[in-house]
Protein backbone atom coordinates (compact mmCIF):
# COMPACT_ATOMS: atom_id res chain seq x y z
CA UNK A 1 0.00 0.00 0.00
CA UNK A 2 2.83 2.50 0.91
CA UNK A 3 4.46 1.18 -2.14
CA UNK A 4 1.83 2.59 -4.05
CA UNK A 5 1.26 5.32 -2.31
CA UNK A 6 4.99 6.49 -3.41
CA UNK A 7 4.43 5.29 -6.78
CA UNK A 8 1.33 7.59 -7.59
CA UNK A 9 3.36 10.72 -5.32
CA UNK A 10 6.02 10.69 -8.10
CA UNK A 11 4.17 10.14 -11.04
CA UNK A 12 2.27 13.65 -10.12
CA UNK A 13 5.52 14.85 -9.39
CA UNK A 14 6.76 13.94 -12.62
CA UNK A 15 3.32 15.62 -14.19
CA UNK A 16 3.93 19.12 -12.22
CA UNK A 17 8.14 18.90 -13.41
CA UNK A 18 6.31 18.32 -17.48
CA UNK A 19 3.77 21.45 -16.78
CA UNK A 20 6.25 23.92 -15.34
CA UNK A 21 8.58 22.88 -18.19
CA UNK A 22 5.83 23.41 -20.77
CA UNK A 23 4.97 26.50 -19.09
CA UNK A 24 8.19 27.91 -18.67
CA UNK A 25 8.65 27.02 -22.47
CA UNK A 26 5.55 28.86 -23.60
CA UNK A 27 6.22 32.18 -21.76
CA UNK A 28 10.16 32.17 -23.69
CA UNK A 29 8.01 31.19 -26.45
CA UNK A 30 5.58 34.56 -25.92
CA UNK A 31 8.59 36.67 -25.77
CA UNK A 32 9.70 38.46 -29.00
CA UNK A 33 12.86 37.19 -30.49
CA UNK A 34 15.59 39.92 -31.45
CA UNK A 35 18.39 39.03 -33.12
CA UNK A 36 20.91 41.99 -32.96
CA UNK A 37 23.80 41.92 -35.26
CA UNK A 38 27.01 43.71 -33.98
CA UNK A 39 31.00 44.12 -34.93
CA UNK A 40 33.10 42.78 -32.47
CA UNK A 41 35.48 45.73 -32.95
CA UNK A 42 32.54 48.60 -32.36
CA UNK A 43 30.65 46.66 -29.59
CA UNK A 44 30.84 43.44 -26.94
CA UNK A 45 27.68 42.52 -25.76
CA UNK A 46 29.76 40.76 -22.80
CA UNK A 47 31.22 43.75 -21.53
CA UNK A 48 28.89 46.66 -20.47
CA UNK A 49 31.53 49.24 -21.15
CA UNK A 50 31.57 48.61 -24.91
CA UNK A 51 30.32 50.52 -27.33
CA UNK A 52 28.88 53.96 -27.61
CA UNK A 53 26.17 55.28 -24.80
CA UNK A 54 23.34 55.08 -27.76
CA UNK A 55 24.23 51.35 -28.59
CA UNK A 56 24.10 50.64 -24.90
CA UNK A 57 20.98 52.39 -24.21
CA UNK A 58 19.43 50.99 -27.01
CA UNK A 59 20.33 47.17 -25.70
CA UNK A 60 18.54 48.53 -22.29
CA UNK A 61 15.69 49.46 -23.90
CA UNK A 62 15.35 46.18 -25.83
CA UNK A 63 16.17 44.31 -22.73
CA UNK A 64 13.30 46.18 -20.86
CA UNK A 65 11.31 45.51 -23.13
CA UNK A 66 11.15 42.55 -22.66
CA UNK A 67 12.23 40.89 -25.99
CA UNK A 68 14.51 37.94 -26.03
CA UNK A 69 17.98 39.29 -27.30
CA UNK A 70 19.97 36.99 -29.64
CA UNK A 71 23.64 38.45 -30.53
CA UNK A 72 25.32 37.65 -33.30
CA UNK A 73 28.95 39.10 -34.76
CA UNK A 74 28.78 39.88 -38.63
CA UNK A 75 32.05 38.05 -39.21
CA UNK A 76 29.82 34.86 -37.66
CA UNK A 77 29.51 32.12 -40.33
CA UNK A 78 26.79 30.65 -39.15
CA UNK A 79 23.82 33.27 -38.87
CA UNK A 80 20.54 31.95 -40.30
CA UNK A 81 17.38 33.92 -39.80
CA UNK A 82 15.11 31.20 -41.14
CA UNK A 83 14.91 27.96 -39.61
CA UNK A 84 12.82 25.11 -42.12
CA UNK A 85 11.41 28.20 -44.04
CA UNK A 86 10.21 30.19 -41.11
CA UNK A 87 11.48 33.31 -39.47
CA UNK A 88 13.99 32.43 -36.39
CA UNK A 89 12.99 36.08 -35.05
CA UNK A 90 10.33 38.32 -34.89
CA UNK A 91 12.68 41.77 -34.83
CA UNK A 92 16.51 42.55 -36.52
CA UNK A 93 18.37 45.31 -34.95
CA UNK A 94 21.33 45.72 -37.37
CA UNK A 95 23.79 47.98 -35.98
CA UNK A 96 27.42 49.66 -37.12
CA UNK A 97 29.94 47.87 -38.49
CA UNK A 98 33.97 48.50 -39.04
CA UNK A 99 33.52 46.19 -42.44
CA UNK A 100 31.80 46.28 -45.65
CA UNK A 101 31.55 42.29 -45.45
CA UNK A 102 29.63 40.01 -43.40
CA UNK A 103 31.09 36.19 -43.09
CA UNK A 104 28.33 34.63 -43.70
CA UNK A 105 27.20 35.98 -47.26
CA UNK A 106 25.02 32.47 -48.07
CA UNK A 107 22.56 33.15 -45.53
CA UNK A 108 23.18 36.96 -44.32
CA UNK A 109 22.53 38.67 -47.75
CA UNK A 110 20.29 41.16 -49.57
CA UNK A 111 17.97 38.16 -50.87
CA UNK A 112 17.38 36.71 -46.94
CA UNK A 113 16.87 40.02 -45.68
CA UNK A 114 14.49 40.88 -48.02
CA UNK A 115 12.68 37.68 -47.55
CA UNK A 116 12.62 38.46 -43.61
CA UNK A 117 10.68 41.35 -44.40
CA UNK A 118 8.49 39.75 -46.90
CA UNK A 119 7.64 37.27 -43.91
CA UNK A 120 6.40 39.89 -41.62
CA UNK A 121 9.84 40.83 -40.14
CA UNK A 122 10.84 43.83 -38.70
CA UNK A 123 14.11 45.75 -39.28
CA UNK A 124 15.83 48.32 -37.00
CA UNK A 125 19.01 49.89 -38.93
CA UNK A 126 21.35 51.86 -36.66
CA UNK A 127 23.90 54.15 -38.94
CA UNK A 128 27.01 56.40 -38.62
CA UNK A 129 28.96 58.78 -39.74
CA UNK A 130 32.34 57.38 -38.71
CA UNK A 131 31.07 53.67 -39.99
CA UNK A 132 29.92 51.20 -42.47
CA UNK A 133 26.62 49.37 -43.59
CA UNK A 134 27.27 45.74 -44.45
CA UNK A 135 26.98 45.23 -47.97
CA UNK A 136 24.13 43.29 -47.64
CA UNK A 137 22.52 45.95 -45.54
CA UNK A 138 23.04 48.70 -48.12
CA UNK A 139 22.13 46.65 -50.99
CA UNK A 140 18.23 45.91 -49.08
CA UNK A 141 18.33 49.87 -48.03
CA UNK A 142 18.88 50.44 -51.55
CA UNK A 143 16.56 48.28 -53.25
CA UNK A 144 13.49 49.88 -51.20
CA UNK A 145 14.49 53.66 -52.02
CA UNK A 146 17.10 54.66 -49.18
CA UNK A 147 20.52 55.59 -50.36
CA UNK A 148 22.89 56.12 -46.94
CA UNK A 149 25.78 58.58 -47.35
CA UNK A 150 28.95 56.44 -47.02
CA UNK A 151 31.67 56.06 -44.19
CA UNK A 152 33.26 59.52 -43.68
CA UNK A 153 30.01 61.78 -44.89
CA UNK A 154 29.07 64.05 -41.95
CA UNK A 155 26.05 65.92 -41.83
CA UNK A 156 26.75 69.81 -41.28
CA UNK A 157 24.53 72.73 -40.53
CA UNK A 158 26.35 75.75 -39.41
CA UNK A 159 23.58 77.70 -38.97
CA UNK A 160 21.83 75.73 -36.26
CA UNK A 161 24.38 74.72 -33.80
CA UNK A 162 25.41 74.15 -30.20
CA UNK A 163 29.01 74.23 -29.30
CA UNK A 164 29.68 73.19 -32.88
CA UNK A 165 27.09 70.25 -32.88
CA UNK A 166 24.35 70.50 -35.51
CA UNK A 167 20.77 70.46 -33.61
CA UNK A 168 17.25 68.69 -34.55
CA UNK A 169 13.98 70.41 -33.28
CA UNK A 170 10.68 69.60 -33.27
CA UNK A 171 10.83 71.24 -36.81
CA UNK A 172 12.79 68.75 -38.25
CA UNK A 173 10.01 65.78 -37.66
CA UNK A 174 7.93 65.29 -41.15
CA UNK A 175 6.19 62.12 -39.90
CA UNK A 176 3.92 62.91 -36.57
CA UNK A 177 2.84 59.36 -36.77
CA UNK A 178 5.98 57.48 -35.95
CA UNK A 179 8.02 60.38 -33.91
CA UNK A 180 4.94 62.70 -32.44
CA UNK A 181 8.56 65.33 -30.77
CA UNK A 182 11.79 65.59 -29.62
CA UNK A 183 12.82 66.80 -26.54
CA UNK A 184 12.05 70.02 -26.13
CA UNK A 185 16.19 70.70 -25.22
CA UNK A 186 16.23 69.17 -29.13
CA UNK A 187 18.89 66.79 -29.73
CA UNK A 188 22.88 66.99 -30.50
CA UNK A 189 23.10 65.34 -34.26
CA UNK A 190 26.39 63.79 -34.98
CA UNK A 191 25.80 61.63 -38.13
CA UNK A 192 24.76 61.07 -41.57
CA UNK A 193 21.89 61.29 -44.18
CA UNK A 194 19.70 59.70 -46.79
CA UNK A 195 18.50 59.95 -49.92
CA UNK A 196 15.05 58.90 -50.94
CA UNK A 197 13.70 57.79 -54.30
CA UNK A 198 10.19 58.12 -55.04
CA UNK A 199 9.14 54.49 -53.68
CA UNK A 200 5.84 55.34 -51.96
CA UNK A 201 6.01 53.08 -49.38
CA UNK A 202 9.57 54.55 -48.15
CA UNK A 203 9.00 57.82 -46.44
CA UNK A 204 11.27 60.08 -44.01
CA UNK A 205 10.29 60.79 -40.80
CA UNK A 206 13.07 63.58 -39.89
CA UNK A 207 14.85 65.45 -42.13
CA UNK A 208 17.52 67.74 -42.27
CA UNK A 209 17.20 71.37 -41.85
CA UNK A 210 17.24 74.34 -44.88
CA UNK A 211 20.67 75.55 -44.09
CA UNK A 212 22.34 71.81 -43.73
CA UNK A 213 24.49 69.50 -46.21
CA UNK A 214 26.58 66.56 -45.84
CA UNK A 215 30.13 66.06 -47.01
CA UNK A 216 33.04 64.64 -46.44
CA UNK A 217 35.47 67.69 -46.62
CA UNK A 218 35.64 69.70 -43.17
CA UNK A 219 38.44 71.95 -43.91
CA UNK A 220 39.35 72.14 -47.76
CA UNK A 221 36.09 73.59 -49.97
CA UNK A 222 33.50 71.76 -50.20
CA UNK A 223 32.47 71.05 -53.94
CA UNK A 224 29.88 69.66 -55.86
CA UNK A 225 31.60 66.48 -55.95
CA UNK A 226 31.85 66.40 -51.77
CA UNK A 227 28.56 66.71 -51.15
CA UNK A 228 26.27 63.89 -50.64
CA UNK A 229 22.74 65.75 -49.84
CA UNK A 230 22.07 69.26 -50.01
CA UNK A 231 19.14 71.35 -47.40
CA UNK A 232 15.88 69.68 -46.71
CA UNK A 233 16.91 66.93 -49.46
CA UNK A 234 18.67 65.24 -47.27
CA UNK A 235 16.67 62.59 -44.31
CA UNK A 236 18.39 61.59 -40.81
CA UNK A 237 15.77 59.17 -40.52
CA UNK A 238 13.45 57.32 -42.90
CA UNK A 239 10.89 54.64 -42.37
CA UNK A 240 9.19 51.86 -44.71
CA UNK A 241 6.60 50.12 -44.34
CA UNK A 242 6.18 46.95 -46.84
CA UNK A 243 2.65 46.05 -48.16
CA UNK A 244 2.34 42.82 -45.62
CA UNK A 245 3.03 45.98 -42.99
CA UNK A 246 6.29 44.69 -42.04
CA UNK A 247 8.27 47.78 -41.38
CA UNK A 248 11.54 49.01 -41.52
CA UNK A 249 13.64 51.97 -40.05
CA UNK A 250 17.15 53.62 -41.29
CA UNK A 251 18.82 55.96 -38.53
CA UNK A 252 21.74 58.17 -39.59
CA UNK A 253 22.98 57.69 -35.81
CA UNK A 254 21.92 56.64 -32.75
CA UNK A 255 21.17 59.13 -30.94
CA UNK A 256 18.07 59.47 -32.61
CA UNK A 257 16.77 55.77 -30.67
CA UNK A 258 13.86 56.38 -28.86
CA UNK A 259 10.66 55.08 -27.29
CA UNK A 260 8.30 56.03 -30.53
CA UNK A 261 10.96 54.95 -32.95
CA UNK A 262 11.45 52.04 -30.93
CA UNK A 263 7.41 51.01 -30.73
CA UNK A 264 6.69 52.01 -34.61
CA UNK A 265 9.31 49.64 -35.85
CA UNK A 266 8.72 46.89 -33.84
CA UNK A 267 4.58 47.24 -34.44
CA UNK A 268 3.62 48.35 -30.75
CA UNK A 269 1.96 51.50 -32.57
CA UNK A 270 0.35 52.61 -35.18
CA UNK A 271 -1.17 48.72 -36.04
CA UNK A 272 -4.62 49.33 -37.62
CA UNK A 273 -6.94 46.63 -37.97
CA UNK A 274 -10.20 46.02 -39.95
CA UNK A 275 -12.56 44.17 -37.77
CA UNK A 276 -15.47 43.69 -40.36
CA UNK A 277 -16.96 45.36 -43.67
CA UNK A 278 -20.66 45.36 -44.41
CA UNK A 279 -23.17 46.88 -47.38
CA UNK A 280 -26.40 46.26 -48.50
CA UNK A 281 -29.08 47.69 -49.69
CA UNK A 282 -30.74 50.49 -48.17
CA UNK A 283 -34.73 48.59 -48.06
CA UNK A 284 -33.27 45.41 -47.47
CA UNK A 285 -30.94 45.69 -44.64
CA UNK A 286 -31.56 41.94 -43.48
CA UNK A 287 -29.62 40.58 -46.16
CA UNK A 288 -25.59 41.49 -45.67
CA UNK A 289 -23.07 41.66 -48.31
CA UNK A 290 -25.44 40.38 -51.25
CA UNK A 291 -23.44 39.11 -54.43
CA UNK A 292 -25.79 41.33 -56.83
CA UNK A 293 -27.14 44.41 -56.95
CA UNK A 294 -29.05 46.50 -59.69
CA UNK A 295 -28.41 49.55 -60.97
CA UNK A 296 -29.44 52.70 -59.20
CA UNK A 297 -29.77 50.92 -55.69
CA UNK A 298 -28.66 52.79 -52.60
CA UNK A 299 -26.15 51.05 -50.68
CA UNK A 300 -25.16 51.24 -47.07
CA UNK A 301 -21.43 50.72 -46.44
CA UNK A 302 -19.78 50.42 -43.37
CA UNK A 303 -16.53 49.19 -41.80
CA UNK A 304 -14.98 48.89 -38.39
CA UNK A 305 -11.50 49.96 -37.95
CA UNK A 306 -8.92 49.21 -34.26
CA UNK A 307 -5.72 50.38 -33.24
CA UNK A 308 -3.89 48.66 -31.01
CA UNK A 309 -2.72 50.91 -28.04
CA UNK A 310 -0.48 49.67 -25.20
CA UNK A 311 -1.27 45.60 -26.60
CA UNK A 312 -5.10 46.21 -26.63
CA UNK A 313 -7.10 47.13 -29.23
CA UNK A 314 -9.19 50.92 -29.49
CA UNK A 315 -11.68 52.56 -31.81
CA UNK A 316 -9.68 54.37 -34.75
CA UNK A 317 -10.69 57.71 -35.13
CA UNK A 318 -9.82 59.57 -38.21
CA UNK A 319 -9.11 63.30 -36.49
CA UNK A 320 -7.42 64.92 -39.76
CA UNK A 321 -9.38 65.39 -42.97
CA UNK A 322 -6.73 64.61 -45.04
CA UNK A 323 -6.76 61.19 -43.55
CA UNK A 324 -9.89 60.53 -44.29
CA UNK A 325 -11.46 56.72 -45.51
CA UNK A 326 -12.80 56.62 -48.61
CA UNK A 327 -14.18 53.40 -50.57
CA UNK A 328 -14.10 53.59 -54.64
CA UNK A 329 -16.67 51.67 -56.79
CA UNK A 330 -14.61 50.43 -59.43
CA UNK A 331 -14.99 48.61 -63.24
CA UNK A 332 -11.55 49.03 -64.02
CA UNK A 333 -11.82 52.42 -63.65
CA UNK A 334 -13.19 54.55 -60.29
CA UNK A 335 -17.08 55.26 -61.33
CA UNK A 336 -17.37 56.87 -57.73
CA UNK A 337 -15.25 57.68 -54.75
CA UNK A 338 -17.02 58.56 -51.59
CA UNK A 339 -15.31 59.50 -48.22
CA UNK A 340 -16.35 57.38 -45.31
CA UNK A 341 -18.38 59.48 -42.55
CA UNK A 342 -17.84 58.52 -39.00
CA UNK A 343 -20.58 56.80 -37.36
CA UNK A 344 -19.25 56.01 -33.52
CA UNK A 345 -17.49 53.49 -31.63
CA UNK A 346 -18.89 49.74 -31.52
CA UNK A 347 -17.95 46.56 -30.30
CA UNK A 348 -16.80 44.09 -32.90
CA UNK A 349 -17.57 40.75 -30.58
CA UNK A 350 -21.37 41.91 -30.16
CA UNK A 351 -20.65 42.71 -26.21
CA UNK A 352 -19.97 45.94 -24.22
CA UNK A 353 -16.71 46.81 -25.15
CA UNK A 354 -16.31 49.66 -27.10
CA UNK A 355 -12.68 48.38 -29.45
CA UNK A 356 -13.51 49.70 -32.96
CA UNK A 357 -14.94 52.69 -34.61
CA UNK A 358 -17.57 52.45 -37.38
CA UNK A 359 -17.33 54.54 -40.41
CA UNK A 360 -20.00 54.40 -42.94
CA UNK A 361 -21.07 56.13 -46.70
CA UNK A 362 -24.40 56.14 -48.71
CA UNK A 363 -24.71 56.20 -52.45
CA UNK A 364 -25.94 55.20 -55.25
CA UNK A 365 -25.08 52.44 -58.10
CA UNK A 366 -24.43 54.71 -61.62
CA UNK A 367 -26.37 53.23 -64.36
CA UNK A 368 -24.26 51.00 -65.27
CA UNK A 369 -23.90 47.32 -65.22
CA UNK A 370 -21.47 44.90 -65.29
CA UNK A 371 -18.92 43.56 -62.36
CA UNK A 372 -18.01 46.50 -59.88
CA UNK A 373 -15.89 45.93 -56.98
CA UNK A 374 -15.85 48.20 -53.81
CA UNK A 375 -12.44 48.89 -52.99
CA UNK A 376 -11.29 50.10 -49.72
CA UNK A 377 -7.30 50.91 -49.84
CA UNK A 378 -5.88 52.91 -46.87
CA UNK A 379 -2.61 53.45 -47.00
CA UNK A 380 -1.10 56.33 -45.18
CA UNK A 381 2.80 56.77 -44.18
CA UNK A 382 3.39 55.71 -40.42
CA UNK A 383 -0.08 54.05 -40.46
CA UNK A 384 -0.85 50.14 -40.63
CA UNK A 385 -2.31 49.17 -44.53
CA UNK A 386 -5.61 48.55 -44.32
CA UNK A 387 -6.89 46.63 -47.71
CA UNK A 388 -10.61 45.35 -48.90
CA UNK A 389 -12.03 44.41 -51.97
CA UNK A 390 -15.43 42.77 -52.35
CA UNK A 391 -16.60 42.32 -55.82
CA UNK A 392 -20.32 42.58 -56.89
CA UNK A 393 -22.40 42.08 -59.77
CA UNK A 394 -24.55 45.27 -61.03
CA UNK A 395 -27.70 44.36 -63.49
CA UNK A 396 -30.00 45.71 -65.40
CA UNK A 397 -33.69 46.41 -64.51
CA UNK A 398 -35.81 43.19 -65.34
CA UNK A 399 -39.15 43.60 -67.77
CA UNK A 400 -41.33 43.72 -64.53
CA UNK A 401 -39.34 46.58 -62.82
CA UNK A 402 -39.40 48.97 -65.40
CA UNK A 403 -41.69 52.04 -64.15
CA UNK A 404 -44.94 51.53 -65.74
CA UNK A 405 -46.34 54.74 -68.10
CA UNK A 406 -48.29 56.30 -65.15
CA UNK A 407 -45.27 56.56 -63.18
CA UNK A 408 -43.62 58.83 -65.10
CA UNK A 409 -44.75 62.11 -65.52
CA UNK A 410 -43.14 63.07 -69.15
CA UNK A 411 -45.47 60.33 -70.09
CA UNK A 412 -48.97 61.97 -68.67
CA UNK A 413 -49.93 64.16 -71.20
CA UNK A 414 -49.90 61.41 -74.28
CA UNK A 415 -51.47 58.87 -71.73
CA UNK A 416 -54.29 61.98 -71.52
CA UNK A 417 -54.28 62.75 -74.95
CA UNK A 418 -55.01 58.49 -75.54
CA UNK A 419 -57.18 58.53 -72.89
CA UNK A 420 -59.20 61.24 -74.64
CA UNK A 421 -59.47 59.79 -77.90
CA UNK A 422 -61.09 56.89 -76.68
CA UNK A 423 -63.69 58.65 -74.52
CA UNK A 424 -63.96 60.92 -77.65
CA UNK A 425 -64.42 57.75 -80.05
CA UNK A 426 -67.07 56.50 -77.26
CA UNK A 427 -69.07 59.19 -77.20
CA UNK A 428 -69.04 59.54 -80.92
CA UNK A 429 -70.39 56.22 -81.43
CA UNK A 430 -73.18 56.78 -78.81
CA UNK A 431 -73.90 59.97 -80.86
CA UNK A 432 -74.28 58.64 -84.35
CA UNK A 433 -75.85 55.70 -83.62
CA UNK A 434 -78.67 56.87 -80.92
CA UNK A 435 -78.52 60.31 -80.34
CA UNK A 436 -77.99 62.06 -83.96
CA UNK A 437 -80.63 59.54 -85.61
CA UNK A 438 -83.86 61.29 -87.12
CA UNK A 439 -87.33 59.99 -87.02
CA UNK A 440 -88.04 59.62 -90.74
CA UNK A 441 -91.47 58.86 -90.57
CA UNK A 442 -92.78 61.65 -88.92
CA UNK A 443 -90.85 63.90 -91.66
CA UNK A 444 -92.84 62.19 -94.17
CA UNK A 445 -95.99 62.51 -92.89
C-alpha cells in the first residue's frame, strides 16, 4: 500500500516537473525574439563598457522591453534567420559595423533580408557617420528607395548649432505618426543622411534642416563632388513600411533611438486593424453583403477599424481630414469615390466593449452594369495598410421593374391625350348611332 502510495506521489511529481517545463517554455516562447547583429570591434555585448552610450541604451531598452535578445557578430559564419522556411525572429536590430563584409554571405545577404521582411519581419538599422553598412545591408536599403551617405560623410549645418554640434527640433520631424517630438532641449546630431527615391512606401520621418548639407570635406572647400545631400533633401531618418506591414527603419545615428521609434518599428503602434466590412441595400438591410445588386440601388457601407494601443485594441478615429477613408466603386476604372463618414465606436464581438470605430457612406449604383468591386485601400505613411475588396455584380432592370407609363410624368400628357381619344371615339359612337338619328317617318308625314 505504501508502495503505491509512493508510486502515484512521483508520477504527479513527474506531471507538475512536465507542466512547469511546458509553461516555462511557452512564456520564452511569448517573448519576442531579437536578433541583434554587432562588430566585435565597435561593440561586446559581454562587456557593459563597450560601445557607444546610444548602442548601450538601445540594448537597455530592448532588454526592458522585454524581448529575447539573440547576438550575433557579422564576421559569424553561421547566422541563419530562417529555420525550415520560417522566421527564427520576430525583430533585426542591425547595428554599425567597421567592415563592408559580413562572413556569412550564403545566408546573411540582400535576398534573406528581403525575404525576412516579406515574412512579416521587422528591421531596426542603426547608422554612422564614422562607420559602415554591411553590404548586404546597403544593398536591401537600396533596393526599397534609401541611399545612406557612405563612411566619412558628416552631416553639417552651421547655422543651427550648439558648441559646434548640428541640432534637430521639433521642426525637423515630417512624420507625426511614428516620432509625435523631440525633446524640447532638441537633440545633439552627430551623423549622416539619406537619400530617398520616389518608392511610396519609403517615407522620411526627420529630415535635415534648410541651411544643412553633408560632405566629407571639413576643412578644404567643399564642392559639388563632396557633397552627398544638399538642405531639406537630405533625411536623418526614414521609415518603410512593406505592403504585408512589415516595417523598416534607417537611422543616420543613434542618438536618434527612442521610445516612438522604438514602438513604430517593432509594431507596438500605429497597427490598424479592420474588424469587419458590411453593405447592403438600403430597403433590405436583413440581407448582408449580397453578391448582386441593380443599378441605381442605394447602398449602405460600413466598416470597423482598431488600433492597437499599449497591446489592446481601441476605436480608430480619423481626427485629420486629409486622412480621411474613402471606398471607390470600381470597373476598371473609379465610377465613384465617396469618403467614409464617421458613425461612432462599436464593439466588434457583439458585447460591451467599445474596441472599434464604425465609419459608414451612402450612395448610389451609376447606371451601369457589369462587375463592380468596392475597394477600400488605406494606406497612409506611419499608419498600418488597411486593404478590402469585395466584388459585386450590377444588373439591369428586369421587364417587370421597369416604371410603368403612369409613373412617369413626361409620359402623362400622351397617356391623356389616348385617354381622350377613346372617350372621344365613345361618345361619338353613342352619338351617331342613338342620339344624332332622325325619325323619318314623322318627316314624311
Amino acid at each position: 500500500m505504501i508502495g503505491q502510495r509512493s508510486f502515484i506521489f512521483s508520477i504527479l511529481l513527474a506531471i507538475v516537473y512536465i507542466l512547469g517545463i511546458a509553461s516555462a517554455e511557452s512564456r520564452q516562447l511569448d517573448k519576442f525574439q531579437v536578433l541583434v547583429k554587432y562588430d566585435a570591434e565597435l561593440y561586446n555585448p559581454g562587456q557593459a563598457s563597450s560601445g557607444t552610450p546610444e548602442t548601450t541604451n538601445l540594448i537597455k531598452e530592448l532588454q526592458q522591453r522585454g524581448y529575447e535578445l539573440s547576438y550575433e557578430s557579422y564576421e559569424s559564419e553561421n547566422t541563419t534567420l530562417f529555420l525550415e522556411g520560417e522566421p527564427k525572429y520576430d525583430h533585426l536590430v542591425l547595428l554599425p559595423s567597421s567592415s563592408r563584409t559580413s562572413g556569412s554571405q550564403k545566408t546573411f545577404n540582400q535576398r534573406e533580408l528581403l525575404k525576412f521582411i516579406n515574412t512579416n519581419g521587422n528591421i531596426l538599422v542603426v547608422g554612422d557617420s564614422d562607420s559602415f553598412l554591411p553590404d548586404a545591408v546597403r544593398l536591401l536599403l537600396n533596393e526599397i528607395g534609401i541611399f545612406p551617405s557612405p563612411k566619412g560623410y558628416k552631416y553639417v549645418d552651421h547655422f543651427n548649432t550648439k558648441k559646434g554640434v548640428p541640432q534637430i527640433t521639433n521642426s525637423n520631424i515630417v512624420n507625426k505618426h511614428v516620432l509625435p517630438e523631440l525633446p524640447s532641449k532638441g537633440i545633439s546630431y552627430k551623423g549622416s543622411s539619406a537619400l530617398l527615391s520616389n518608392n511610396k512606401l519609403a517615407f522620411p520621418i526627420i529630415k535635415g534642416t534648410s541651411t544643412s548639407f553633408t560632405t566629407n570635406k571639413f576643412e578644404d572647400t567643399v564642392t559639388e563632388d563632396s557633397i552627398w545631400s544638399y538642405g531639406e533633401q537630405g533625411f536623418l531618418a526614414v521609415g518603410f513600411q512593406a505592403l504585408n506591414n512589415a516595417r523598416l527603419v534607417w537611422l543616420g545615428s543613434g542618438s536618434l533611438v527612442n521610445n516612438e521609434i522604438l514602438d513604430w518599428v517593432f509594431q507596438a503602434k500605429k497597427v490598424l486593424k479592420l474588424q469587419f466590412v458590411q453593405h447592403y441595400h438600403n430597403d433590405r438591410p436583413q440581407f448582408i453583403n449580397p453578391k448582386t445588386y441593380r443599378i441605381k440601388d442605394n447602398i449602405f457601407y460600413t466598416v470597423g477599424i482598431s488600433e492597437y494601443v499599449n497591446g489592446r485594441l481601441a476605436p480608430y478615429k480619423v481626427d485629420n481630414d486629409k486622412e480621411k477613408l474613402q471606398i471607390e466603386f470600381t470597373m476598371l476604372d473609379p465610377y465613384q469615390r465617396i469618403n467614409l463618414k464617421p458613425l461612432g465606436s462599436g464593439s466588434s464581438k457583439g458585447d460591451n466593449t467599445l474596441d472599434t470605430y464604425i465609419y459608414y457612406a451612402n450612395f448610389t449604383i451609376p447606371d451601369r452594369h457589369g462587375i463592380f468591386t468596392l475597394d477600400l485601400d488605406y494606406k497612409l505613411n506611419g499608419l498600418g495598410y488597411i486593404s478590402d475588396k469585395r466584388v459585386v455584380n450590377v444588373r439591369h432592370l428586369a421587364n417587370d421593374e421597369y416604371k410603368r407609363s403612369w409613373e412617369i410624368p413626361n409620359s402623362w400628357f400622351y397617356v391623356a391625350s389616348a385617354s381622350l381619344v377613346v372617350v372621344g371615339w365613345f361618345f361619338f359612337i353613342v352619338n351617331f348611332l342613338y342620339i344624332s338619328n332622325t325619325n323619318i317617318a314623322k318627316k314624311t308625314v
